[in-house]
Protein backbone atom coordinates (compact mmCIF):
# COMPACT_ATOMS: atom_id res chain seq x y z
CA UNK A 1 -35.62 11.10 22.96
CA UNK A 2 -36.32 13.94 19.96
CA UNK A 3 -34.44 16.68 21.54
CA UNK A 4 -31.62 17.98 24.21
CA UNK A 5 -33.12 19.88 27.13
CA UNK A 6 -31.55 22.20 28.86
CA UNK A 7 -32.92 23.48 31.94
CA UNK A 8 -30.82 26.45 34.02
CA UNK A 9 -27.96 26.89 32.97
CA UNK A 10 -25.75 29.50 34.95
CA UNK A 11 -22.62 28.54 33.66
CA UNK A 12 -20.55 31.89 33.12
CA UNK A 13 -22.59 34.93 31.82
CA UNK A 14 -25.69 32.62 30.97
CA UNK A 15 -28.65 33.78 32.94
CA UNK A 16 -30.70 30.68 34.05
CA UNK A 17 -31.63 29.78 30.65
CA UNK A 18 -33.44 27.21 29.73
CA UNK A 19 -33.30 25.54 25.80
CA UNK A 20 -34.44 22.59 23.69
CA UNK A 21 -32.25 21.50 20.76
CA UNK A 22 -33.31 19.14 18.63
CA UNK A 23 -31.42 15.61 18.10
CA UNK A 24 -29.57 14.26 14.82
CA UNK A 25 -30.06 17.47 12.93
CA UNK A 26 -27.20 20.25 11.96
CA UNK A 27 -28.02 23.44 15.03
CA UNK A 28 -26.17 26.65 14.45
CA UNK A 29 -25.60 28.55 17.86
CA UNK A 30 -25.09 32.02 16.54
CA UNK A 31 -25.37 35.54 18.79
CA UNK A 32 -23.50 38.62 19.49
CA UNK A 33 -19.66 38.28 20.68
CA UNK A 34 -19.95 37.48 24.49
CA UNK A 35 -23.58 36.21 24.83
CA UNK A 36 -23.04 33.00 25.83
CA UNK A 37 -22.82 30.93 22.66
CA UNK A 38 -19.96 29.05 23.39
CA UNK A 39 -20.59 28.86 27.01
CA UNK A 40 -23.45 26.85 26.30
CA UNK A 41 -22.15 24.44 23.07
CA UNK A 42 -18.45 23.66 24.89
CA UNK A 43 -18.77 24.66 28.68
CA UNK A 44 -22.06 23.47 29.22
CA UNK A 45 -23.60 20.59 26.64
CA UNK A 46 -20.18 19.83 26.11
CA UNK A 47 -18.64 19.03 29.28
CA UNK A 48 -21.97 17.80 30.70
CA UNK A 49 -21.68 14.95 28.08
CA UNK A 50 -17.89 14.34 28.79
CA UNK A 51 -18.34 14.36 32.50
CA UNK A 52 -21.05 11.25 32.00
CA UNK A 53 -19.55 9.47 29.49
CA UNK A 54 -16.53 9.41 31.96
CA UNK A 55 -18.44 8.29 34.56
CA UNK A 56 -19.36 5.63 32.99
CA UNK A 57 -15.72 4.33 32.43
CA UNK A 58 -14.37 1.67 34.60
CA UNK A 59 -12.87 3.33 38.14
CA UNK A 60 -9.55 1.96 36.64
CA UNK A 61 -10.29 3.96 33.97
CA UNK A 62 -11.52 6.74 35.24
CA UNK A 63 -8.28 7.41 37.60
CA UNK A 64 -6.08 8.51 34.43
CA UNK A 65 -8.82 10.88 33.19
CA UNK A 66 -9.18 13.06 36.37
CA UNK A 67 -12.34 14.67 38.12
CA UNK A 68 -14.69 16.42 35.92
CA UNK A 69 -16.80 19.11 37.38
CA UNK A 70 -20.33 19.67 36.54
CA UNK A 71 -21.42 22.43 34.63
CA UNK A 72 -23.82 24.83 36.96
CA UNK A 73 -27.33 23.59 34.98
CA UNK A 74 -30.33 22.32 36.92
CA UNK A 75 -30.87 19.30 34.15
CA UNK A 76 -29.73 18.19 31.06
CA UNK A 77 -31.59 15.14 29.33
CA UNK A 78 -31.52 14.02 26.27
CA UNK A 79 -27.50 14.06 26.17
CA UNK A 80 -25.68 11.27 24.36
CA UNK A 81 -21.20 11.13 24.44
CA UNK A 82 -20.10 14.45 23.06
CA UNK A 83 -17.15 15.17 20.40
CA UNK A 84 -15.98 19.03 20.15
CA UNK A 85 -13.16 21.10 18.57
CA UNK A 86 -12.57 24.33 20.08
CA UNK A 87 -12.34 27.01 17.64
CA UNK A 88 -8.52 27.72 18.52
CA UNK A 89 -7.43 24.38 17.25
CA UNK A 90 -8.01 25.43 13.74
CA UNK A 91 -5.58 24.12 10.86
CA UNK A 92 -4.53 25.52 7.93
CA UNK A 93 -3.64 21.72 6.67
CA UNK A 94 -6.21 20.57 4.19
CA UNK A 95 -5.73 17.58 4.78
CA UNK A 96 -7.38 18.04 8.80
CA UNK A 97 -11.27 17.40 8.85
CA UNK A 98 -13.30 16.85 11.65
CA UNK A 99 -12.58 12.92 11.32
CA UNK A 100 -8.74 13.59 11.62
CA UNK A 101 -8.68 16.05 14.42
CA UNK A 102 -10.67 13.77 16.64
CA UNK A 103 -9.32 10.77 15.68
CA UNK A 104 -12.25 8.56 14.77
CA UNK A 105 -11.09 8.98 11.02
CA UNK A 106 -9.43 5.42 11.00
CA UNK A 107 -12.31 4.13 13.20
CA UNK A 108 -14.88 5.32 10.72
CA UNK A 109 -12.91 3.66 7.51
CA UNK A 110 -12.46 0.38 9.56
CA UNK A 111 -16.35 0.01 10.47
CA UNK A 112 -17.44 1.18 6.46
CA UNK A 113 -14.59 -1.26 5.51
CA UNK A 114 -16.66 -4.00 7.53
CA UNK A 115 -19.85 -3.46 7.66
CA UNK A 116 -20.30 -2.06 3.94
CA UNK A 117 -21.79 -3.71 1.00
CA UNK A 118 -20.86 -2.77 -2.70
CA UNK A 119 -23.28 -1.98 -5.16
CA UNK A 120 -22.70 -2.42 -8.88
CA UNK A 121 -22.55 0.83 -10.16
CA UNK A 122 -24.43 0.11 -13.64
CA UNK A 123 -27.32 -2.38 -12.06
CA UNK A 124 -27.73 -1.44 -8.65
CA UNK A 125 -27.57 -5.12 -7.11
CA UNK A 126 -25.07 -6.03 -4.32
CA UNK A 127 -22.18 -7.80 -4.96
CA UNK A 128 -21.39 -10.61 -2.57
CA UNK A 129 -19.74 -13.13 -2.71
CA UNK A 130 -20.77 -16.62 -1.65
CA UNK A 131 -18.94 -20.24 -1.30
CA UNK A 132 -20.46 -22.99 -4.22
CA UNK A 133 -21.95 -24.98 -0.65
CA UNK A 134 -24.25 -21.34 0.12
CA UNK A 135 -24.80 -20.86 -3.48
CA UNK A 136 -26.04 -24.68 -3.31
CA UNK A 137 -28.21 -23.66 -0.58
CA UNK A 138 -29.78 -20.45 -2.22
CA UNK A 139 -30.48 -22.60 -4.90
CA UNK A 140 -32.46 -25.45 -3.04
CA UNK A 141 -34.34 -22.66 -1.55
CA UNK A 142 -35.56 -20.42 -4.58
CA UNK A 143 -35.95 -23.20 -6.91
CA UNK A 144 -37.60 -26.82 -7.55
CA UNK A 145 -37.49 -29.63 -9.59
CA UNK A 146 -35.22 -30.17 -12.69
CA UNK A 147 -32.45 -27.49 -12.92
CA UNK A 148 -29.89 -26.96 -15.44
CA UNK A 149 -26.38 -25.86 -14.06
CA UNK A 150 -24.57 -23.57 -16.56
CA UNK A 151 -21.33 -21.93 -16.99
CA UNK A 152 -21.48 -18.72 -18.84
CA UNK A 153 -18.14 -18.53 -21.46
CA UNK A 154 -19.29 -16.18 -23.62
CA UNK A 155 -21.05 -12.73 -23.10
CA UNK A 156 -22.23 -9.92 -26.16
CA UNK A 157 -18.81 -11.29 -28.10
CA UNK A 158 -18.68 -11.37 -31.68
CA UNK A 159 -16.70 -14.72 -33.54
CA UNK A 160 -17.49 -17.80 -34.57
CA UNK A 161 -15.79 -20.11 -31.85
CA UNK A 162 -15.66 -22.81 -33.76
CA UNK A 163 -12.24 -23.87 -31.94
CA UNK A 164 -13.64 -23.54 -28.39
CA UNK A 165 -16.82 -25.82 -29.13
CA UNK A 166 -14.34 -28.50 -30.77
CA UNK A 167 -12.33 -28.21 -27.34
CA UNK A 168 -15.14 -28.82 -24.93
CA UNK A 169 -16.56 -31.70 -26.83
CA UNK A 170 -13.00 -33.26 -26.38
CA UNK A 171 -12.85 -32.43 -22.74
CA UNK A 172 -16.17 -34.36 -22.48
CA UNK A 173 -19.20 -31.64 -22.48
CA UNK A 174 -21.99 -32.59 -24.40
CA UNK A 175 -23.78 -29.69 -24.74
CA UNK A 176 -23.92 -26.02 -24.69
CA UNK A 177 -26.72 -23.07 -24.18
CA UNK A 178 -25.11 -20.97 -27.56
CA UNK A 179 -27.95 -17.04 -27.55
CA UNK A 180 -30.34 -19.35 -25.34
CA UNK A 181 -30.97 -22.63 -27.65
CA UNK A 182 -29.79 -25.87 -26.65
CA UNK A 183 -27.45 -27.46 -28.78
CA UNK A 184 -24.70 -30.48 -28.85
CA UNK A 185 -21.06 -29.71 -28.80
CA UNK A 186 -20.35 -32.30 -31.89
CA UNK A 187 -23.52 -31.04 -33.58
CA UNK A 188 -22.56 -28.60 -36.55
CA UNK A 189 -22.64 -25.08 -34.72
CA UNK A 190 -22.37 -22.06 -37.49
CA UNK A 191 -22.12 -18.23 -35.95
CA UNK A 192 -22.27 -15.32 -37.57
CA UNK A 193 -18.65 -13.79 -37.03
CA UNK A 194 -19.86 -10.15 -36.78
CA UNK A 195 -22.85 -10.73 -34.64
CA UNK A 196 -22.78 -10.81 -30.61
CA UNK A 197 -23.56 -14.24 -28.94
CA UNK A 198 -23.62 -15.34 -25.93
CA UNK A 199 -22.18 -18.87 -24.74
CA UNK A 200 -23.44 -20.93 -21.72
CA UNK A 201 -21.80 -24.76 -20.82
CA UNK A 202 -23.94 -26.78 -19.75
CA UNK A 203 -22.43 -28.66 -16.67
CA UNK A 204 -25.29 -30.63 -15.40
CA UNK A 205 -28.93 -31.41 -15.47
CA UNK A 206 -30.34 -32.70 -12.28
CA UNK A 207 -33.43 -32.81 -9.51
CA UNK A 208 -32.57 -29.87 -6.82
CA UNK A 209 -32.85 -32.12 -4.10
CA UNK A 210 -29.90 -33.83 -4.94
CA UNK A 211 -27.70 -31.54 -2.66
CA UNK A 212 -24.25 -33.39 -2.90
CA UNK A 213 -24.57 -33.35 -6.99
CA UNK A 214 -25.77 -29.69 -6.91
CA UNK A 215 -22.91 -28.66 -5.11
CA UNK A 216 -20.25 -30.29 -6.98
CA UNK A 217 -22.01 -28.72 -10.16
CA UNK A 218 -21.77 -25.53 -8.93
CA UNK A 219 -17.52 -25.94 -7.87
CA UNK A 220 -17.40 -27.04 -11.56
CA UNK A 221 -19.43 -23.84 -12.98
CA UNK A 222 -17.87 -21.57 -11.04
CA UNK A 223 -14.31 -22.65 -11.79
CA UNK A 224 -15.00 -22.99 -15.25
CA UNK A 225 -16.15 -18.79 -15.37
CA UNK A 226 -14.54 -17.25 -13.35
CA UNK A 227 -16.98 -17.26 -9.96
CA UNK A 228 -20.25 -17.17 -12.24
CA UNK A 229 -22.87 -19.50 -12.47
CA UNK A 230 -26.21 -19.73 -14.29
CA UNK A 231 -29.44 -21.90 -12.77
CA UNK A 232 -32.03 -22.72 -15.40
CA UNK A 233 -35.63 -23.50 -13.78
CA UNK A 234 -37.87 -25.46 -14.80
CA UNK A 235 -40.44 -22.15 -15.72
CA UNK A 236 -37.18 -21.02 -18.09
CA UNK A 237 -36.19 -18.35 -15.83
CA UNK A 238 -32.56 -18.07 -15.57
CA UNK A 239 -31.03 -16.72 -12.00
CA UNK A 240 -27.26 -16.26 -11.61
CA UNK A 241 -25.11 -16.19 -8.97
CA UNK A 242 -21.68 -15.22 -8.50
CA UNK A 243 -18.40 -16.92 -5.73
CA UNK A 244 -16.94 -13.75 -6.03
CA UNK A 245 -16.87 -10.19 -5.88
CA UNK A 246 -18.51 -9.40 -9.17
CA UNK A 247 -21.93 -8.33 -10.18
CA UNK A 248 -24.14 -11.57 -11.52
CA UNK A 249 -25.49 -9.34 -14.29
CA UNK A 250 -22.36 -7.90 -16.17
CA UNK A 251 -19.84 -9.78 -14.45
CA UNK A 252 -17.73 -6.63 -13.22
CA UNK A 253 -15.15 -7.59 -10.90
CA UNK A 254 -14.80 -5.99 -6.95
CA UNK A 255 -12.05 -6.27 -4.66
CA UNK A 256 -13.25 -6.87 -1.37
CA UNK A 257 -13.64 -3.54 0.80
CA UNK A 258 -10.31 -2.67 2.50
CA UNK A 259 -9.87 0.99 4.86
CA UNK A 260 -7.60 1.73 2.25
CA UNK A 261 -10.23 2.38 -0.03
CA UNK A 262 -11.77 5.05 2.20
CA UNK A 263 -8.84 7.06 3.18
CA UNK A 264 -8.76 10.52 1.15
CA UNK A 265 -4.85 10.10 1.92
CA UNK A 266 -5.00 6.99 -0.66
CA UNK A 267 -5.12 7.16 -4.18
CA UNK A 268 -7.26 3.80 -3.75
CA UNK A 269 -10.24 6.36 -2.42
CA UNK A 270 -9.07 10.07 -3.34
CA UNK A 271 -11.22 11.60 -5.70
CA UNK A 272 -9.65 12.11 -9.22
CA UNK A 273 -10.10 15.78 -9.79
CA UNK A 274 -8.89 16.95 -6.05
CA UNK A 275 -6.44 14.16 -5.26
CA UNK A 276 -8.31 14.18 -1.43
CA UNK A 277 -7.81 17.94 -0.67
CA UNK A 278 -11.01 18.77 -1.52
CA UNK A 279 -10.36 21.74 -3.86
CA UNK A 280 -7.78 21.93 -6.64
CA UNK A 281 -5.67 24.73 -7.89
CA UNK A 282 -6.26 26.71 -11.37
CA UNK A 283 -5.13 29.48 -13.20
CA UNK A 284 -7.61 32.78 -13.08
CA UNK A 285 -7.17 34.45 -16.61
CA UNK A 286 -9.04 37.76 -15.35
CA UNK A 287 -6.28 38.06 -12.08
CA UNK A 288 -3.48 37.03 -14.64
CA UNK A 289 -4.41 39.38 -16.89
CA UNK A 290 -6.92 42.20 -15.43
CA UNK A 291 -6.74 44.39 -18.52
CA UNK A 292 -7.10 43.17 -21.69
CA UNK A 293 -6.22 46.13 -23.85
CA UNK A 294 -2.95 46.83 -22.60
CA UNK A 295 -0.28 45.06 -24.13
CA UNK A 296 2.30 42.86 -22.48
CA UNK A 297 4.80 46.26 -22.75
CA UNK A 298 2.34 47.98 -21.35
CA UNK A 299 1.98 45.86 -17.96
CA UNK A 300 -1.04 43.52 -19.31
CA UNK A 301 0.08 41.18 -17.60
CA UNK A 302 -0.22 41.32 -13.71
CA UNK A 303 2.73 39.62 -12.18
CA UNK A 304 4.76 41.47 -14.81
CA UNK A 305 3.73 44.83 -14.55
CA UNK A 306 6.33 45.94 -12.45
CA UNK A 307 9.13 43.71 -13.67
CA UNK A 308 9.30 44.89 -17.01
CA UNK A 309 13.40 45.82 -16.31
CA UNK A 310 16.20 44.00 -17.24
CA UNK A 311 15.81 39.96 -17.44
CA UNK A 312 12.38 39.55 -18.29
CA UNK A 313 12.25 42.42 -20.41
CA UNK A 314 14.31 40.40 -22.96
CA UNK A 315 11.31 38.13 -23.59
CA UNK A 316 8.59 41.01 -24.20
C-alpha cells in the first residue's frame, strides 16, 4: 500500500473525517490550536497502530501490556507499528534525539554495525574482507589458464632497494614484477633513488585449476603484504584482492564495523567540529561588542558596561 486511509474518525472534536496520508514520506499535520491535529496523529493513527501491533503479541505477552481501546474510526488501512513522542516529553539535553527517546538508538547502531558495508572513501569500492580459500575461489571463477600470483611490497615509493632484492633472492624468490617488467632477483636491478616504483613478488606461476596450489599461493601472498594479493591473467590484466579490511586499490586499512563507531556519544563516530551535539559554541563579536565606537571606558564592551566599578575597572 501507497498511502494511510483514514475513514471516520470521531475521536474527540474530529467530525467524521475522512483522510489519506501518504506512506514513507515526511507529513506535517498543522491547523489552528484545538482542531484536531493531534487527535488524529497520537489519539487516532497512533493508538490504532499500537492497539494492532499489540494484538499481535503473544497472549503471554499481551497480559503485561493491558487492554487497548480502539480509537472511534470506521477504518484505518494502510497502518504499519507506530513510534510517537508526545510533545510534553521534550528535552532540553542535546544529547536526546528521536533514536534515544524511543530507544531504538542502540538497535539502529547494532543492525548498521551488521549489516553495513564500508566503502573506500577515495575509490568508491567495498572493502571486504575474504579468507585466501574464497579469494582462491573468486579467482578460479573470474580467471583461466596460466596466472601469476603476486605480492605487492612496494607502492609509489622512491629508493633504490637494493638491500630488499638481495634479501628475497636469499630467502629463495626468483623473481620480482619491479614498475610492471619481469625481472630476476640475482639479475642486476638499478632504480632511480628519486623516482616512485612500485614492487610486486612473484610467488607463483601456475594453471588456475590447480586449486590446492592456488590456495597455498595466495596464504603466502597475503602474509607476505599485509592481506594483499595481485592475480596476473593471462590477457595482462592485473585484479587484486585483499584478506582484510583494506581497499585493493590503495591499500587503506578498515577496522571492521563495531556500534561503537555509530554512537554520537563516542569519539569513534562523533563528528569533529560538534563532538556529537550537533551544534558547537562560538563567540559573537557584534553581541560582545554592539558598538564599535565607544571605547572600552565608555561601555564598548557589553558584559562590561555596567561593571566598570571597582575590580575590573583596574584593567580598563
Amino acid at each position: 500500500m501507497k498511502n494511510i486511509t483514514i475513514k471516520g474518525a470521531r475521536e474527540h472534536n474530529l467530525k467524521d473525517i475522512s483522510v489519506t496520508i501518504p506512506r514513507d514520506q515526511l507529513v506535517v499535520v498543522t491547523g489552528l490550536s484545538g482542531s484536531g491535529k493531534s487527535t488524529l496523529a497520537f489519539d487516532t493513527l497512533y493508538a490504532e497502530g499500537q492497539r494492532r501491533y499489540v494484538e499481535s503479541l503473544s497472549s503471554y505477552a499481551r497480559q503485561f501490556l493491558g487492554l487497548m481501546n480502539k480509537p472511534d474510526v470506521d477504518a484505518i488501512e494502510g497502518l504499519s507499528p507506530a513510534i510517537s513522542i508526545e510533545q510534553k516529553s521534550t528535552s532540553k539535553n542535546p544529547r536526546s534525539t528521536v533514536g534515544t527517546v524511543t530507544e531504538i538508538y542502540d538497535y539502529m547502531r547494532l543492525l548498521y554495525a551488521r549489516i553495513g558495508i564500508p566503502y573506500c572513501p577515495e575509490h568508491n569500492l567495498p572493502i571486504i574482507g575474504q579468507s585466501p580459500e574464497r579469494i582462491a575461489e573468486r579467482i578460479e571463477e573470474e580467471c583461466t589458464g596460466q596466472i601469476t600470483i603476486l605480492a605487492p611490497l612496494v607502492r609509489k615509493k622512491k629508493g633504490t632497494y637494493q638491500q630488499l632484492f638481495k634479501d628475497l633472492n636469499r630467502e629463495g624468490f626468483a623473481r620480482v614484477r619491479v614498475n610492471g617488467e619481469i625481472t630476476r632477483t640475482d639479475d642486476e636491478i638499478s632504480l632511480e633513488r628519486y623516482k616512485m616504483h612500485d614492487i610486486d613478488l612473484v610467488i607463483d606461476r601456475l594453471d588456475v585449476s590447480e586449486h590446492s596450489r592456488l590456495v597455498e599461493a595466495c596464504e603466502q601472498a597475503a602474509a607476505r603484504s599485509e592481506g594483499l594479493i595481485i592475480v596476473s591473467c593471462e590477457d595482462g590484466s592485473d585484479r587484486v584482492y585483499s584478506s582484510k579490511m583494506a581497499c585493493p586499490v590503495c591499500g587503506i586499512t578498515f577496522e571492521e564495523l563495531q556500534p561503537r563507531m555509530f554512537s554520537f556519544n563516542s569519539p569513534f563516530g562523533a563528528c569533529p567540529e560538534c563532538k556529537g551535539l550537533g551544534f558547537r559554541m562560538d563567540f559573537d563579536p557584534d553581541l560582545i561588542i554592539p558598538d564599535k565606537e565607544k571605547s572600552i571606558a565608555e561601555g564598548a564592551i557589553a558584559t562590561y558596561r555596567n561593571f566598570l566599578d571597582g575590580y575590573r575597572s583596574q584593567f580598563v
